[in-house]
C-alpha atoms as a PDB file:
ATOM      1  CA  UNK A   1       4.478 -30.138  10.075  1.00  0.00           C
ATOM      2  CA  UNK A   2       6.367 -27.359  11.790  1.00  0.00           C
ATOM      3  CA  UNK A   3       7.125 -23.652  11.061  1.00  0.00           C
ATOM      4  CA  UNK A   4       8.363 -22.630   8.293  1.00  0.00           C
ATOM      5  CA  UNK A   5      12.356 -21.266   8.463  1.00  0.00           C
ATOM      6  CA  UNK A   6      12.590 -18.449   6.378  1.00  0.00           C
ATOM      7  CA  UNK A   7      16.273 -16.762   5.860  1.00  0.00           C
ATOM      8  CA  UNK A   8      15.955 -15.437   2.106  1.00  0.00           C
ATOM      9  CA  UNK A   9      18.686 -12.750   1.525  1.00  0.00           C
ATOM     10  CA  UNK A  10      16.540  -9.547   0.373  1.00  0.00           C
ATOM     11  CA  UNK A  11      19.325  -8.298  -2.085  1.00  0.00           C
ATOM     12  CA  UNK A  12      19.317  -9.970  -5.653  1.00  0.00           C
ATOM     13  CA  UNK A  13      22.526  -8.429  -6.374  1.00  0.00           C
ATOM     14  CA  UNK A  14      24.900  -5.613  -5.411  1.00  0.00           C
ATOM     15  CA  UNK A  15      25.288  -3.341  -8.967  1.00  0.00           C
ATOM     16  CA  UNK A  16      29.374  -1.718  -8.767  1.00  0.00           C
ATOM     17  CA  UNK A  17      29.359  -2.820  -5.132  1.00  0.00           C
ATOM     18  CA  UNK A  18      26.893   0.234  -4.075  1.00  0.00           C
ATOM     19  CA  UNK A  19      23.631  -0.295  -5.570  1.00  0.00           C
ATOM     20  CA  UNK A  20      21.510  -3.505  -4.256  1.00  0.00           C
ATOM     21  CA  UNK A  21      18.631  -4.677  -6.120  1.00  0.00           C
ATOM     22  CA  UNK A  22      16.329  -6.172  -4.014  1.00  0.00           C
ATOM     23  CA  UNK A  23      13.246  -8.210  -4.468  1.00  0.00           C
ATOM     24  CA  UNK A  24      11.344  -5.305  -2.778  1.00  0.00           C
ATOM     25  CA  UNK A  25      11.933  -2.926  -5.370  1.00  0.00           C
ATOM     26  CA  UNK A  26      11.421  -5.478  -8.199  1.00  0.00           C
ATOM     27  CA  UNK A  27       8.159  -6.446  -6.236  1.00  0.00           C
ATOM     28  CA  UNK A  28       6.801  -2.723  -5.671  1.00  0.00           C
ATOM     29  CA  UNK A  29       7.430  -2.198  -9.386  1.00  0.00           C
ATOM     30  CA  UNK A  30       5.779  -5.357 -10.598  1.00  0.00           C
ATOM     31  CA  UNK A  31       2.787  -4.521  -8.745  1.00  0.00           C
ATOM     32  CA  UNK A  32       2.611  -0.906  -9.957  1.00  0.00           C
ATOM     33  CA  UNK A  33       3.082  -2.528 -13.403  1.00  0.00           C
ATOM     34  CA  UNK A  34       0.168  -5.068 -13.333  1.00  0.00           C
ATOM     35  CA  UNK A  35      -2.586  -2.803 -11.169  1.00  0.00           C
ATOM     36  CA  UNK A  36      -1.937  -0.367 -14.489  1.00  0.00           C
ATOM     37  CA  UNK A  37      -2.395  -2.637 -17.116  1.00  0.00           C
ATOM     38  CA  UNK A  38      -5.740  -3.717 -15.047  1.00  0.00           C
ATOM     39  CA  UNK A  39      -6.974  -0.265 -15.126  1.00  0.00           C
ATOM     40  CA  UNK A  40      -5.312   0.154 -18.676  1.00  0.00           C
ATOM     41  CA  UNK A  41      -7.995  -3.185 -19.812  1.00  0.00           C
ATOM     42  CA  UNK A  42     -10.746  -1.273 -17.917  1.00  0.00           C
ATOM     43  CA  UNK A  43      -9.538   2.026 -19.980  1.00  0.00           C
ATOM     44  CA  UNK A  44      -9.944   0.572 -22.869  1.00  0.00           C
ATOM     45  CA  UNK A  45     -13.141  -2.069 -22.372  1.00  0.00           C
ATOM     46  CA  UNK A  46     -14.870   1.722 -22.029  1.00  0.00           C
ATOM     47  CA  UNK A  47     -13.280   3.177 -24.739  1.00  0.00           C
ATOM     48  CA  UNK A  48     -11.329   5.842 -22.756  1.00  0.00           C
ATOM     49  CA  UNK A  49      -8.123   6.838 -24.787  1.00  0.00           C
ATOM     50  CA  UNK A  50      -5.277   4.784 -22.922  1.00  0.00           C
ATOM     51  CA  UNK A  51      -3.382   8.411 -22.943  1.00  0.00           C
ATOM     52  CA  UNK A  52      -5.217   9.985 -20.584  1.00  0.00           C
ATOM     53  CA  UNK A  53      -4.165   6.874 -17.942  1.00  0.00           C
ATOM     54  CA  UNK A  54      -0.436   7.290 -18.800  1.00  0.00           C
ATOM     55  CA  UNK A  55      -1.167  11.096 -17.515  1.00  0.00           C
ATOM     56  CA  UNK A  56      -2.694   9.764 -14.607  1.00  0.00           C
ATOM     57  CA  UNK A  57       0.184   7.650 -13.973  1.00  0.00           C
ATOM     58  CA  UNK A  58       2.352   9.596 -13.480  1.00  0.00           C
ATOM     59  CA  UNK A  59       0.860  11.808 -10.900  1.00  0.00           C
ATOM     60  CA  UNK A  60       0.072   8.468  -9.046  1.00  0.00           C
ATOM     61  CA  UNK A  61       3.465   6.919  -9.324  1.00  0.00           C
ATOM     62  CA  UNK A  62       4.891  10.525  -8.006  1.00  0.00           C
ATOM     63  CA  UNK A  63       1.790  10.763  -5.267  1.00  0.00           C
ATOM     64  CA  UNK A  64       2.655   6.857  -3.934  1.00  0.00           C
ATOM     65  CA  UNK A  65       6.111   7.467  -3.428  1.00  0.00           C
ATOM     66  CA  UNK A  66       6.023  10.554  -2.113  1.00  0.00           C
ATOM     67  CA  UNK A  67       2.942   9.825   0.094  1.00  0.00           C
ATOM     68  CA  UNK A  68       4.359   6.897   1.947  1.00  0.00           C
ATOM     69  CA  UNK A  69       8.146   8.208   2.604  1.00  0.00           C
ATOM     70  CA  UNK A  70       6.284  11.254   3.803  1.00  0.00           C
ATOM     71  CA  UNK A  71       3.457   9.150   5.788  1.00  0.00           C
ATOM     72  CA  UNK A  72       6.234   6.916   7.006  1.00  0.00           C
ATOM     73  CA  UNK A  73       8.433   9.743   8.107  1.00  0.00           C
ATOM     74  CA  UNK A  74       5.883  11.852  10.409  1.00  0.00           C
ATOM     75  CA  UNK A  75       3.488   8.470  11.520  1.00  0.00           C
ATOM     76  CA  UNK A  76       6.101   6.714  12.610  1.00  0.00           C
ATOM     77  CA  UNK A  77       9.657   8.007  12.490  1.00  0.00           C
ATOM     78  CA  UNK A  78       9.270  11.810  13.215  1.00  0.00           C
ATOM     79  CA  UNK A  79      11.323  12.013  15.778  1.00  0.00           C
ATOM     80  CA  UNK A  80      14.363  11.011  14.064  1.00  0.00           C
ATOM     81  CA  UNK A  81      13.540  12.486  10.584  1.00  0.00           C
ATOM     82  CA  UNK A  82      12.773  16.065  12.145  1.00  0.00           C
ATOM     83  CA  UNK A  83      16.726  15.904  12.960  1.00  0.00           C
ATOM     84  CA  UNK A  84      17.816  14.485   9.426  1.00  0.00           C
ATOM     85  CA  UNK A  85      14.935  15.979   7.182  1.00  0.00           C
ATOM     86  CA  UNK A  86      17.411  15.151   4.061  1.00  0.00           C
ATOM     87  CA  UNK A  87      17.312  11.830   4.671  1.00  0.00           C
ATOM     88  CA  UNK A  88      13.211  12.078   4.053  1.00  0.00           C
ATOM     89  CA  UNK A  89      13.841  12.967   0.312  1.00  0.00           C
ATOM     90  CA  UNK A  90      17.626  11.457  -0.534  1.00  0.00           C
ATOM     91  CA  UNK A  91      17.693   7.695  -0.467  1.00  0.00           C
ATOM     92  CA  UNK A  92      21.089   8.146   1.558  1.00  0.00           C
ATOM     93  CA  UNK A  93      21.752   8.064   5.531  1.00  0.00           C
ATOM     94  CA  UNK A  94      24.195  10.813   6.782  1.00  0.00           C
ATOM     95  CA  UNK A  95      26.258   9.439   8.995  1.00  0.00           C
ATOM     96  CA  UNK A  96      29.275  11.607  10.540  1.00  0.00           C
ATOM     97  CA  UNK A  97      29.265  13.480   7.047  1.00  0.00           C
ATOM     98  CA  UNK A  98      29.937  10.147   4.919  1.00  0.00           C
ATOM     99  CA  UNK A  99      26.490   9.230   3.014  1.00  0.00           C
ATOM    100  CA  UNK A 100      25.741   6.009   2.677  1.00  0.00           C
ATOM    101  CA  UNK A 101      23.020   4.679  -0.262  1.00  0.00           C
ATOM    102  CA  UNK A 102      20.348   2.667   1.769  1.00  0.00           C
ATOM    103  CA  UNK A 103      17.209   3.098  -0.706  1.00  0.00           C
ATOM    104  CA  UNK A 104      14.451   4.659   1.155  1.00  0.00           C
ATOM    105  CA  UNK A 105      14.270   2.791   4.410  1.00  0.00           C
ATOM    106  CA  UNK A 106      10.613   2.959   5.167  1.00  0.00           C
ATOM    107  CA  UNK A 107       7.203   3.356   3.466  1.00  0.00           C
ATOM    108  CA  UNK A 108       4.029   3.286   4.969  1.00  0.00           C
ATOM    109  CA  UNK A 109       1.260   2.349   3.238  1.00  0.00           C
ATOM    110  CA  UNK A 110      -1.506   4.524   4.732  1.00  0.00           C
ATOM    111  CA  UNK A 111       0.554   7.682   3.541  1.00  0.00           C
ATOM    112  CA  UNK A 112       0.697   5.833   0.047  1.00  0.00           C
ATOM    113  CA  UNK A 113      -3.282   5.773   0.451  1.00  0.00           C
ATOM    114  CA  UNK A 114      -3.145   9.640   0.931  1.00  0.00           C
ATOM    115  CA  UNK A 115      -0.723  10.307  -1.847  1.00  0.00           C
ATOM    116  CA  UNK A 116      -2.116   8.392  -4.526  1.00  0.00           C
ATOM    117  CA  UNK A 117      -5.819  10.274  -3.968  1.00  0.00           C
ATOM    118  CA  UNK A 118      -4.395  13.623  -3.451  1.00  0.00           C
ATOM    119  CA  UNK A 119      -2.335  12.851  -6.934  1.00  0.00           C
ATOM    120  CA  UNK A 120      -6.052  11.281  -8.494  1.00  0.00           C
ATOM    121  CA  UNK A 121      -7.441  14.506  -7.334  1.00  0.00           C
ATOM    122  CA  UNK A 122      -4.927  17.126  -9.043  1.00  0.00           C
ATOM    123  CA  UNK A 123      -5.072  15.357 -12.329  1.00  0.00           C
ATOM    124  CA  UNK A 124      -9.073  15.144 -11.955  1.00  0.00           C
ATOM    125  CA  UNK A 125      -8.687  18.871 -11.367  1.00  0.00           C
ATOM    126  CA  UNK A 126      -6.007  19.362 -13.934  1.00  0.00           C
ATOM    127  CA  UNK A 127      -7.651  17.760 -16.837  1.00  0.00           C
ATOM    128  CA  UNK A 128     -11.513  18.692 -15.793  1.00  0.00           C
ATOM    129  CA  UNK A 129     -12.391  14.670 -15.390  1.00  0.00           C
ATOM    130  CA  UNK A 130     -14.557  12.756 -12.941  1.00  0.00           C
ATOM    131  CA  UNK A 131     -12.882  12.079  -9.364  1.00  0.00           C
ATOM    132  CA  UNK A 132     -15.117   9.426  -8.754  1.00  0.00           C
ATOM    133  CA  UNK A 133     -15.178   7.841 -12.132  1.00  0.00           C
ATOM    134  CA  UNK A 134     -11.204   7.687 -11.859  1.00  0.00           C
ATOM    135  CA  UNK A 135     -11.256   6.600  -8.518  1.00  0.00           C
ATOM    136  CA  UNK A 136     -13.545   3.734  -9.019  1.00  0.00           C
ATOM    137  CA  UNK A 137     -11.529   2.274 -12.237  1.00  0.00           C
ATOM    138  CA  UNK A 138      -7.969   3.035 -10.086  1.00  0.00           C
ATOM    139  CA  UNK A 139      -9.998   1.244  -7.032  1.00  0.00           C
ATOM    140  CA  UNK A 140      -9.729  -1.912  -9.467  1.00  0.00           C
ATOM    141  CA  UNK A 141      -6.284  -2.233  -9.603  1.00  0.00           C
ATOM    142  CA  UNK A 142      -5.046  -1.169  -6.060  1.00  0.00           C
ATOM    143  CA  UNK A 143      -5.288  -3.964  -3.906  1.00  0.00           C
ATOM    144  CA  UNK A 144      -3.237  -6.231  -6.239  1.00  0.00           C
ATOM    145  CA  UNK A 145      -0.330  -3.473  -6.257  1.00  0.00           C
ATOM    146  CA  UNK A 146      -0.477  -3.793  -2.322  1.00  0.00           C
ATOM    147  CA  UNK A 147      -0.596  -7.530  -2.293  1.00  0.00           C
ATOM    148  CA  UNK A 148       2.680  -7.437  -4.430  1.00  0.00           C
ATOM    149  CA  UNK A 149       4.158  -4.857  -1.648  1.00  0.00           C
ATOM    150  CA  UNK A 150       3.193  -7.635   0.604  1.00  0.00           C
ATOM    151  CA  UNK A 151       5.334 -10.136  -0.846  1.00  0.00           C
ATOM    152  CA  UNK A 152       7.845  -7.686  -1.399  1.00  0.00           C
ATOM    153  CA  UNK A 153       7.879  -7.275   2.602  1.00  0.00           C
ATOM    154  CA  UNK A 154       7.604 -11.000   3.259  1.00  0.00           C
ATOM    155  CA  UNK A 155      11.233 -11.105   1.157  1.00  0.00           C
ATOM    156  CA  UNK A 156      12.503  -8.358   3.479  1.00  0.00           C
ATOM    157  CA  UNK A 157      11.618 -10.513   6.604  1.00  0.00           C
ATOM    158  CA  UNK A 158       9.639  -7.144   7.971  1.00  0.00           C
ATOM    159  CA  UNK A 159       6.712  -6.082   9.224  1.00  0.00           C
ATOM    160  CA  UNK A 160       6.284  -9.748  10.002  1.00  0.00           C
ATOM    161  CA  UNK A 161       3.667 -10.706  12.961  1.00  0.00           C
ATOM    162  CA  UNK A 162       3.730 -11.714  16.687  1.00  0.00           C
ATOM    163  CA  UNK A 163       4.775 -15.120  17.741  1.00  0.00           C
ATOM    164  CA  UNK A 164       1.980 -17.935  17.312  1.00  0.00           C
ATOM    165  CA  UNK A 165       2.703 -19.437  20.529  1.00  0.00           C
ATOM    166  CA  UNK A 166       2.643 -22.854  18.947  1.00  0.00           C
ATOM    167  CA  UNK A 167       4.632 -25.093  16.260  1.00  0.00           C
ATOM    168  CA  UNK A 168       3.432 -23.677  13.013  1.00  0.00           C
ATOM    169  CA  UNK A 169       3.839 -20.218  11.482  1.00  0.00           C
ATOM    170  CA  UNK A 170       7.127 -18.640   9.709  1.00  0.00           C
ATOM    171  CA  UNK A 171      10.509 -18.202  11.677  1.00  0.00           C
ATOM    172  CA  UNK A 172      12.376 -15.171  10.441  1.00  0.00           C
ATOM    173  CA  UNK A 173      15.876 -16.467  11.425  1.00  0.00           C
ATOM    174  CA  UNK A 174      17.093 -13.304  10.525  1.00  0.00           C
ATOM    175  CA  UNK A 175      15.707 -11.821  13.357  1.00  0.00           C
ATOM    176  CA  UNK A 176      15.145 -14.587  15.726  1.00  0.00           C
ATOM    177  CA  UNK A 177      14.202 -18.403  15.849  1.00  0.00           C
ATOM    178  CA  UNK A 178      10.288 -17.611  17.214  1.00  0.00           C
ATOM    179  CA  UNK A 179       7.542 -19.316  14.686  1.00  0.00           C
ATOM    180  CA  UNK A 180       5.251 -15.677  13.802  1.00  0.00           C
ATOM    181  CA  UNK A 181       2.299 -15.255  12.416  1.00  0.00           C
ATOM    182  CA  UNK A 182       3.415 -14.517   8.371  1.00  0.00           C
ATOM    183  CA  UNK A 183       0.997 -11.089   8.361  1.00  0.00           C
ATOM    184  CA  UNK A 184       2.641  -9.881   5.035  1.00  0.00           C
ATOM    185  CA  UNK A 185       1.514 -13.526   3.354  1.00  0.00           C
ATOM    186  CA  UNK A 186      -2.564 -12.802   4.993  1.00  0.00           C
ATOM    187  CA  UNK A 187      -2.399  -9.292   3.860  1.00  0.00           C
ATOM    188  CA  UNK A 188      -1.105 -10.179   0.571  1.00  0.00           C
ATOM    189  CA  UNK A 189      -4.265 -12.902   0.115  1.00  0.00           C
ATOM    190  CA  UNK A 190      -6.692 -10.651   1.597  1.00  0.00           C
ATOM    191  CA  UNK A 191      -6.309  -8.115  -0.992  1.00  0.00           C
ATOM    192  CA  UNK A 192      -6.470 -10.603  -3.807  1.00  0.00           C
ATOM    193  CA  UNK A 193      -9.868 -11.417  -3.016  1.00  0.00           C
ATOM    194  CA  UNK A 194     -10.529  -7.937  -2.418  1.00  0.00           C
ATOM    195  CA  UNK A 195      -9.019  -7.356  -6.167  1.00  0.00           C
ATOM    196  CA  UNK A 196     -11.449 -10.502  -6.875  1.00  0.00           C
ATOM    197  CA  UNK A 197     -14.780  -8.677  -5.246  1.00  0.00           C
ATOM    198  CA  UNK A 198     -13.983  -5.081  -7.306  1.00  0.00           C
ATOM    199  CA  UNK A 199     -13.321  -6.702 -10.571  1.00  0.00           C
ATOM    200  CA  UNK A 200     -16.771  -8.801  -9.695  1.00  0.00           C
ATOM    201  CA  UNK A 201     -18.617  -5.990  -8.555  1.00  0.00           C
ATOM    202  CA  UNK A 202     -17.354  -4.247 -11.785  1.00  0.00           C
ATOM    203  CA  UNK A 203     -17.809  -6.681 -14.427  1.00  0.00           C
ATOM    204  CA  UNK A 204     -21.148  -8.200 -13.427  1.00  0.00           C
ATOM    205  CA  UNK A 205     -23.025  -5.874 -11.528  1.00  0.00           C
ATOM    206  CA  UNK A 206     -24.563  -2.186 -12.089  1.00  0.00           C
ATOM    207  CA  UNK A 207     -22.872  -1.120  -9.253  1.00  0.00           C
ATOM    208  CA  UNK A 208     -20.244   0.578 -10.871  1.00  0.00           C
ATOM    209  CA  UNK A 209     -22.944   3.465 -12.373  1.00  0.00           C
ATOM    210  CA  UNK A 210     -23.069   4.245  -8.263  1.00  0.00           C
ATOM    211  CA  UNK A 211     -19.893   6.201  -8.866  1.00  0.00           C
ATOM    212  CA  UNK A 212     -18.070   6.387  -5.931  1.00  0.00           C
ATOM    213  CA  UNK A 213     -19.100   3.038  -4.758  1.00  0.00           C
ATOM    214  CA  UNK A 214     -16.575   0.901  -5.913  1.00  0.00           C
ATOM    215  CA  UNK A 215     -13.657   3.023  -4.310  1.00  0.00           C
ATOM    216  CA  UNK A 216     -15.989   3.165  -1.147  1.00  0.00           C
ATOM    217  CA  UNK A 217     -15.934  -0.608  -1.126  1.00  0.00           C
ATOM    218  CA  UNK A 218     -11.995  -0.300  -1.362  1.00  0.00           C
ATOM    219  CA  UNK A 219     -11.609   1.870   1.064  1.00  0.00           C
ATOM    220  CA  UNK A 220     -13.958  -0.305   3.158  1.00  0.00           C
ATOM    221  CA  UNK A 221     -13.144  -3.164   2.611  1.00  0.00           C
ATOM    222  CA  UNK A 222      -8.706  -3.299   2.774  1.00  0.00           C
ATOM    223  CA  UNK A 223      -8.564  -0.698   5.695  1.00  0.00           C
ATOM    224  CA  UNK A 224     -11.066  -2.764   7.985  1.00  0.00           C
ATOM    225  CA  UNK A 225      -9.037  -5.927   6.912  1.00  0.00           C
ATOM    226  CA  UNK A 226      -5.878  -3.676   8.060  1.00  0.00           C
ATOM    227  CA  UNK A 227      -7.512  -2.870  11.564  1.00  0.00           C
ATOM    228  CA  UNK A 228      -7.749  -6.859  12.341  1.00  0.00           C
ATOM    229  CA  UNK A 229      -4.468  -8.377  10.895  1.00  0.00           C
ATOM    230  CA  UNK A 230      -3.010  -5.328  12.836  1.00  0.00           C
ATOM    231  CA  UNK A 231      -4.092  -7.401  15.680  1.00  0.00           C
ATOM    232  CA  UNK A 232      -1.364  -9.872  14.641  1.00  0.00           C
ATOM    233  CA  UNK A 233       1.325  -7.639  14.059  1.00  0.00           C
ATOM    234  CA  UNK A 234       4.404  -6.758  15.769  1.00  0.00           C
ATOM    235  CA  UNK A 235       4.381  -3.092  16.888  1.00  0.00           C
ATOM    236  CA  UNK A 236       6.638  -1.411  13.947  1.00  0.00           C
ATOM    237  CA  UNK A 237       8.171   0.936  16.642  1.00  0.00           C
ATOM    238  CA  UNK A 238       8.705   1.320  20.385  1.00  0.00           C
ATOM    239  CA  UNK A 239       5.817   4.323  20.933  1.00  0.00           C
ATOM    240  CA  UNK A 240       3.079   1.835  20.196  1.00  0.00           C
ATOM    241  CA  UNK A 241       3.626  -0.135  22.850  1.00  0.00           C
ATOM    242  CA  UNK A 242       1.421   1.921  24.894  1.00  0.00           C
ATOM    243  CA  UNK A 243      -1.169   2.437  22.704  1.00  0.00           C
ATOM    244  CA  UNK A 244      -4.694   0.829  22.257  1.00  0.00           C
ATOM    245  CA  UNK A 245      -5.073   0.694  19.029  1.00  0.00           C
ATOM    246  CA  UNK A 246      -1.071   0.722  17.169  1.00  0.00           C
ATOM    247  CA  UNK A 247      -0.402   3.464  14.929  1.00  0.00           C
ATOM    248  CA  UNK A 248      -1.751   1.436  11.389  1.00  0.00           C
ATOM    249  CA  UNK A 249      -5.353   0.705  13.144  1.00  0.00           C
ATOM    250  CA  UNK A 250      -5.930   4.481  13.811  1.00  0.00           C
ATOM    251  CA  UNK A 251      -4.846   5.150  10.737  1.00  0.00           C
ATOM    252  CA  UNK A 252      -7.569   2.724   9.022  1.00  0.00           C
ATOM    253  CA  UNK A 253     -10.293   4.254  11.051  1.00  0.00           C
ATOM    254  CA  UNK A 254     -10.932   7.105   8.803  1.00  0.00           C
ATOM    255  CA  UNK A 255     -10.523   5.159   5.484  1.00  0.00           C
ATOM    256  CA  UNK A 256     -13.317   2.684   6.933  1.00  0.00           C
ATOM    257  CA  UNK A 257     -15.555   5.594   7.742  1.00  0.00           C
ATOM    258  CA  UNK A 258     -14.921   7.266   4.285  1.00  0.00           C
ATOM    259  CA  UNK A 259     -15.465   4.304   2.289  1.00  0.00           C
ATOM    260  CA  UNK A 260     -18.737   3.221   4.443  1.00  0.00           C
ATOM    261  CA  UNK A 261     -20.059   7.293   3.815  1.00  0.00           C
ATOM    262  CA  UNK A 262     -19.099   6.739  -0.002  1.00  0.00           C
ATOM    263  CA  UNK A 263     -20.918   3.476  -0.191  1.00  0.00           C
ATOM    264  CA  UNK A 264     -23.904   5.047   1.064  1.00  0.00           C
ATOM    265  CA  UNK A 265     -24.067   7.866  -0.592  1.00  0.00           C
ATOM    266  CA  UNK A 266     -23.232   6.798  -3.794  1.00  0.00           C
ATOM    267  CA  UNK A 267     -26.871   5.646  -4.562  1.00  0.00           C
ATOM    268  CA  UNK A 268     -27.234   9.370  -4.178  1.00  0.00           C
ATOM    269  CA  UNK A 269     -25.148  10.143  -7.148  1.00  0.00           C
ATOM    270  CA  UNK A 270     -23.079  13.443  -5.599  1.00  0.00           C
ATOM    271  CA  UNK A 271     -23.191  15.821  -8.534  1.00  0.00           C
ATOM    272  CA  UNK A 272     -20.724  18.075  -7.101  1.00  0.00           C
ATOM    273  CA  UNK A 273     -17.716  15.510  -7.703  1.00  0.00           C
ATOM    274  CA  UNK A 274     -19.104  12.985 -10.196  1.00  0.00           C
END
């Protein structure tokens, strides 16, 4: 069996000849959708009013966004985006004064990370709740929102992965006729059966009265997976050629080191944010 020939046109349809719908978008939505109606069962299995996680979504879905055009736009990109700082909050490219819609070209996840626990942290602040209690139930539903952003890429033909130097893999014929390693498809089934450990961990264990050590296991867990498909990956731009480590493993690093503190001290119950 050989590779795989993959040539899937992103764009569903074109809406009055401007607007495309593409399976990304329908994809990144989905997975925001189902990862909140996981936390909404959790929510209600504990008999928290489901209200209180429709306030919380919102500063999430506004955190998410925001967090990965922004991480996207100084980890990777700054260069340009420091001459067209528009174009980092309009989802238009200026080009010779005529603006053309694109959508917002370019999310990264790890500034998604950021965003969505700075936003958990203002509402925790905000409405005088737990951090780590809402961390550990959001925790739950994460990693299936980022497999889903995973497909979502795979239908883009991006962030794909170097070539496998053999007959097997995916070719991307939009870019080029090389069998590559299909990273978005092993990221995507990694963080299912992270999704499958935290709703383990949280159904069937005590665990889960260690607050903080769910997210800690998260935060563990997907970011150290990150650091070693990374290995796979082609460099997503030019700068990290000559780098050690790419731009995406130094950005796991601290998550990893975060979770691994949280995990630990979680048996120590820390008063001053639980």
């Amino acid at each position: 069996m050989g590779p795989i020939e993959w040539n899937v046109d992103p764009e569903i349809v074109m809406l009055f000849g401007t607007f495309p719908i593409k399976y990304y978008g329908i994809l990144f939505v989905s997975g925001l959708l189902l990862g909140y109606e996981i936390v909404k069962r959790i929510y209600k299995s504990e008999n928290i009013p489901v209200e209180n996680l429709e306030k919380l979504s919102t500063y999430l879905f506004i955190g998410i966004l925001a967090g990965a055009r922004l991480g996207h736009c100084l980890f990777y990109d700054f260069a340009y985006f420091s001459q067209h700082p528009l174009e980092i909050f309009l989802p238009f490219q200026i080009v010779n004064g005529n603006w053309h819609f694109t959508g917002f070209a370019g999310l990264a996840s790890h500034g998604g990370s950021i965003g969505a626990i700075l936003a958990i942290i203002t509402y925790c602040f905000r409405s005088k709740t737990s951090l780590l209690w809402v961390l550990d139930r959001v925790a739950i539903g994460a990693p299936v929102t980022g497999a889903f952003i995973r497909l979502g890429n795979f239908m883009n033909s991006e962030i794909y992965g170097k070539p496998t130097q053999g007959n097997y893999g995916v070719i991307f014929m939009k870019d080029d006729l090389i069998p590559r390693h299909p990273t978005q498809l092993y990221e995507a089934f990694v963080y299912l059966l992270i999704f499958g450990l935290l709703w383990y961990l949280y159904q069937k264990t005590d665990l889960k009265k260690n607050q903080g050590f769910i997210f800690g296991i998260l935060l563990a867990t997907l970011f150290s997976a990150r650091l070693v498909l990374e290995i796979f990956k082609e460099n997503q731009v030019a700068f990290e050629d000559n780098m050690t480590l790419n731009m995406g493993q130094l950005l796991s690093i601290p998550f990893i080191l975060v979770g691994v503190a949280l995990v630990i001290l979680s048996k120590k119950k820390i008063k001053y944010i639980a």
